[in-house]
Protein backbone atom coordinates (compact mmCIF):
# COMPACT_ATOMS: atom_id res chain seq x y z
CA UNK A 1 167.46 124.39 92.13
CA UNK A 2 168.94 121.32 94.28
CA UNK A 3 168.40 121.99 98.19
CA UNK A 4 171.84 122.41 100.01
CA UNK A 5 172.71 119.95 102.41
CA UNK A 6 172.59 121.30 106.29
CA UNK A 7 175.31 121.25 107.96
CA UNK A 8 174.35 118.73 110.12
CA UNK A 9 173.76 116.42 107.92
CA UNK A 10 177.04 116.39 106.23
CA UNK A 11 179.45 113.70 106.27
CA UNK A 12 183.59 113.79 105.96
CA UNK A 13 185.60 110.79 105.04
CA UNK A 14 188.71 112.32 107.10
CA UNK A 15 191.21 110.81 104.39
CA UNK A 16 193.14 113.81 103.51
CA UNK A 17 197.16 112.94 103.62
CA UNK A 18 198.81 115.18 106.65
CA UNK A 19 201.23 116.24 103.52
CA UNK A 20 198.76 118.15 102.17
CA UNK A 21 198.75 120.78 105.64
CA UNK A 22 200.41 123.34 103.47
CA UNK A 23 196.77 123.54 100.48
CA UNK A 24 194.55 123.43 103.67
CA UNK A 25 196.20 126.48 105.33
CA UNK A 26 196.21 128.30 102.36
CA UNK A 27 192.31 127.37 102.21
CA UNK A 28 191.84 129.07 106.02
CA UNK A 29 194.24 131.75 105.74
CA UNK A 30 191.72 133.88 103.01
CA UNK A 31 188.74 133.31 104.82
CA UNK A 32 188.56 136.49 106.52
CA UNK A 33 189.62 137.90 102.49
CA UNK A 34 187.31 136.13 101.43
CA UNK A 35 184.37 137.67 103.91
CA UNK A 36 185.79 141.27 103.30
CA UNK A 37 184.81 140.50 98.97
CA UNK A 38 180.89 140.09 100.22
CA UNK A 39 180.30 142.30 102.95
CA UNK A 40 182.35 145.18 100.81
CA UNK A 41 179.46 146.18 98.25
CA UNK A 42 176.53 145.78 100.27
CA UNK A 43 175.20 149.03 102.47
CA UNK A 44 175.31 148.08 105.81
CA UNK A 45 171.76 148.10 107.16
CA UNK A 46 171.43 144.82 103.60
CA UNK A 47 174.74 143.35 105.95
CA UNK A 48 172.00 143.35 108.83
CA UNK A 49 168.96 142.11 107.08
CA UNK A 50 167.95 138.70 108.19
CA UNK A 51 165.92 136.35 106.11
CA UNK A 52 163.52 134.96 108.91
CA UNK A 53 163.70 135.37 112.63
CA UNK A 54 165.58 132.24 113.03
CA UNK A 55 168.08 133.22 110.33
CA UNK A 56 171.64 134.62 110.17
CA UNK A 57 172.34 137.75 108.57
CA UNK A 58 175.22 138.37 106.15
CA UNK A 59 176.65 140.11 109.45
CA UNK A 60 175.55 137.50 111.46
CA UNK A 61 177.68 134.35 109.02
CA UNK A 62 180.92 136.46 109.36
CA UNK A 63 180.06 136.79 113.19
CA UNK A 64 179.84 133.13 113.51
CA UNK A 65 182.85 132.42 111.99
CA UNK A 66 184.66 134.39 114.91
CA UNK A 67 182.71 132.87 117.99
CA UNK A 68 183.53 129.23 116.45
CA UNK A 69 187.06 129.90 116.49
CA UNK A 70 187.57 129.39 119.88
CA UNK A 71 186.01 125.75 119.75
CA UNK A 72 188.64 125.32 116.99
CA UNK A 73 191.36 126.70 119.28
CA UNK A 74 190.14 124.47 122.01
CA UNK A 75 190.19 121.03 120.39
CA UNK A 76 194.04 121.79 118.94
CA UNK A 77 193.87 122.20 122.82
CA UNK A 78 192.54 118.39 122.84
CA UNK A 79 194.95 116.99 120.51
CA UNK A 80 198.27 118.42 121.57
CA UNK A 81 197.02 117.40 125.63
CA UNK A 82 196.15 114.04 124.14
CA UNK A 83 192.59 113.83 125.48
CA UNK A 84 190.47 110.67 124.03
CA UNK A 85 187.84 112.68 122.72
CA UNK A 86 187.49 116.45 121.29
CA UNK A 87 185.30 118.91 123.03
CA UNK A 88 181.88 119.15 121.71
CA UNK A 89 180.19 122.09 119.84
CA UNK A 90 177.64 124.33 120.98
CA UNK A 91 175.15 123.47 118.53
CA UNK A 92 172.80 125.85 119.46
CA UNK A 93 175.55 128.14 118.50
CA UNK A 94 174.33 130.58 122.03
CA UNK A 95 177.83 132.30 121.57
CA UNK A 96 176.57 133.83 118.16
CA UNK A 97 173.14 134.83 118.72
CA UNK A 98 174.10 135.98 122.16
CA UNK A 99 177.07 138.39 120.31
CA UNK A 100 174.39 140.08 118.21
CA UNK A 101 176.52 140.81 115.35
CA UNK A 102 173.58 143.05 114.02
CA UNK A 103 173.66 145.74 116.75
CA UNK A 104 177.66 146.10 115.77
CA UNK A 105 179.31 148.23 112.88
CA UNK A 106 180.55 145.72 110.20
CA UNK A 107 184.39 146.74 110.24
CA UNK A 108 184.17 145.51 113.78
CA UNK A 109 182.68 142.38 113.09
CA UNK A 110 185.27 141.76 110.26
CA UNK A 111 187.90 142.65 112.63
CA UNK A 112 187.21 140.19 114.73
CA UNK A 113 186.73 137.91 112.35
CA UNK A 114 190.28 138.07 111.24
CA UNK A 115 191.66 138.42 114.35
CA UNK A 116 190.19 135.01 115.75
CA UNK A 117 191.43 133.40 112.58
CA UNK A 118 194.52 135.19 113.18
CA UNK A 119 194.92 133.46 115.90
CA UNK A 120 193.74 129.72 114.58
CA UNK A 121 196.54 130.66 112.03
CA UNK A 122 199.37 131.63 114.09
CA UNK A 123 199.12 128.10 116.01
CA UNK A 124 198.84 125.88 113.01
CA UNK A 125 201.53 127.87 110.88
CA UNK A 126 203.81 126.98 113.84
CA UNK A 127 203.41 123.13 113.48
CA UNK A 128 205.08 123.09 110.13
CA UNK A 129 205.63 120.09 108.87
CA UNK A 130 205.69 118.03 112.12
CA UNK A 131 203.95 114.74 112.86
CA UNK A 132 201.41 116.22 114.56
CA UNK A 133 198.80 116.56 112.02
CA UNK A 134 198.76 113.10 112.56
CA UNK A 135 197.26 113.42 115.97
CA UNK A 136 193.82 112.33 116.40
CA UNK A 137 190.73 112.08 118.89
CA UNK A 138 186.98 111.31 118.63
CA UNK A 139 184.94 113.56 116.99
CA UNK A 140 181.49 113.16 119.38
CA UNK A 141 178.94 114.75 117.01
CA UNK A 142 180.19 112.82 113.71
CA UNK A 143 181.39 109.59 115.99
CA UNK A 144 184.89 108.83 114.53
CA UNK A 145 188.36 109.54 114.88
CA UNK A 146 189.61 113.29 113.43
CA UNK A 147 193.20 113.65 113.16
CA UNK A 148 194.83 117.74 113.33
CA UNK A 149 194.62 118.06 109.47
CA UNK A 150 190.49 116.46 108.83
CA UNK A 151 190.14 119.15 112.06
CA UNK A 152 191.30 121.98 109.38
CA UNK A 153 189.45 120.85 106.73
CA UNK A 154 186.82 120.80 108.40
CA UNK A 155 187.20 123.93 109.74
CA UNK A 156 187.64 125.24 106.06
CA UNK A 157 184.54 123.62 104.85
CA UNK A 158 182.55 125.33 107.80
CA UNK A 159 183.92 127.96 106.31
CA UNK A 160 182.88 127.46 102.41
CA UNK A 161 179.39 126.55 103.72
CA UNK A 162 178.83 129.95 105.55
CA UNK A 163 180.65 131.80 102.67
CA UNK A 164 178.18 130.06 100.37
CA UNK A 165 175.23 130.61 102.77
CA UNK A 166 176.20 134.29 102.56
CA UNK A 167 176.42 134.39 98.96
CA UNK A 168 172.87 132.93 98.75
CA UNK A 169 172.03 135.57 100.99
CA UNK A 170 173.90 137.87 98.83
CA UNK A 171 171.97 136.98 95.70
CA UNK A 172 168.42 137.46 97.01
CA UNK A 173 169.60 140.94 98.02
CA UNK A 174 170.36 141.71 94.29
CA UNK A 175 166.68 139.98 93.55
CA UNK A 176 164.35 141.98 95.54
């Protein structure tokens, strides 16, 4: 089996066309669907079962993907007040651990899960087909310019590599 790149180490070209807004949304509106297909099979205490101290639960991935929201919320934030550069992330990721997903019942964890995105959704649906996916700032981790729409993709990538991660997780469930 081929090792899966970290996240970290991944690299965007940021050359999607702004026309395309309408497949990327579709991409981040079904993530919280998405989540609900895994975590829906699994008993809840397998949702909670971590595979190393220093690892994310199934629980845990879905968590994540509601304490990010709020950086994603934050650099729309940086675009539309046209700041030079985009805020950076956490990458610790201190907001996660420190929500301990694990000590929660899962419905509440998806909840909030598709509430943040919800929200993430709400703001970009409203642009429409404007000029501002267009807008752009520097990206400080990756070092280059990010316009509104490589922001979403990226955002929907984070999302098919924790979906994927989960899966993975998933899997070795069904193996042991």
């Amino acid at each position: 089996m081929r090792p899966r790149i970290p996240w970290f180490e991944m690299e965007w070209s940021f050359d999607t066309p702004a026309s395309w807004w309408p497949l990327v949304l579709e991409r981040l509106r079904h993530t919280p669907a998405r989540c609900l297909a895994h975590l829906a099979r699994l008993p809840e205490e397998k949702l909670k079962q971590r595979p190393g101290d220093d690892k994310w639960s199934i629980l845990e991935h879905v968590g994540h993907l509601a304490t990010i929201e709020a950086l994603w919320l934050n650099r729309l934030d940086d675009f539309e007040s046209g700041a030079g550069e985009l805020r950076a992330a956490d990458l610790t990721n201190e907001a996660s651990w420190a929500a301990d997903f694990n000590s929660r019942p899962m419905l509440e964890v998806f909840k909030l899960q598709g509430a943040s995105r919800q929200r993430l959704m709400q703001r970009l649906d409203a642009w429409g087909d404007t000029d501002r996916w267009e807008l752009s700032a520097h990206h400080p981790r990756l070092d280059k310019p990010m316009r509104v729409i490589d922001l979403a993709v990226f955002v929907a990538d984070h999302d098919d590599y924790h979906l994927a991660q989960i899966d993975e997780l998933k899997r070795g469930l069904a193996g042991g």
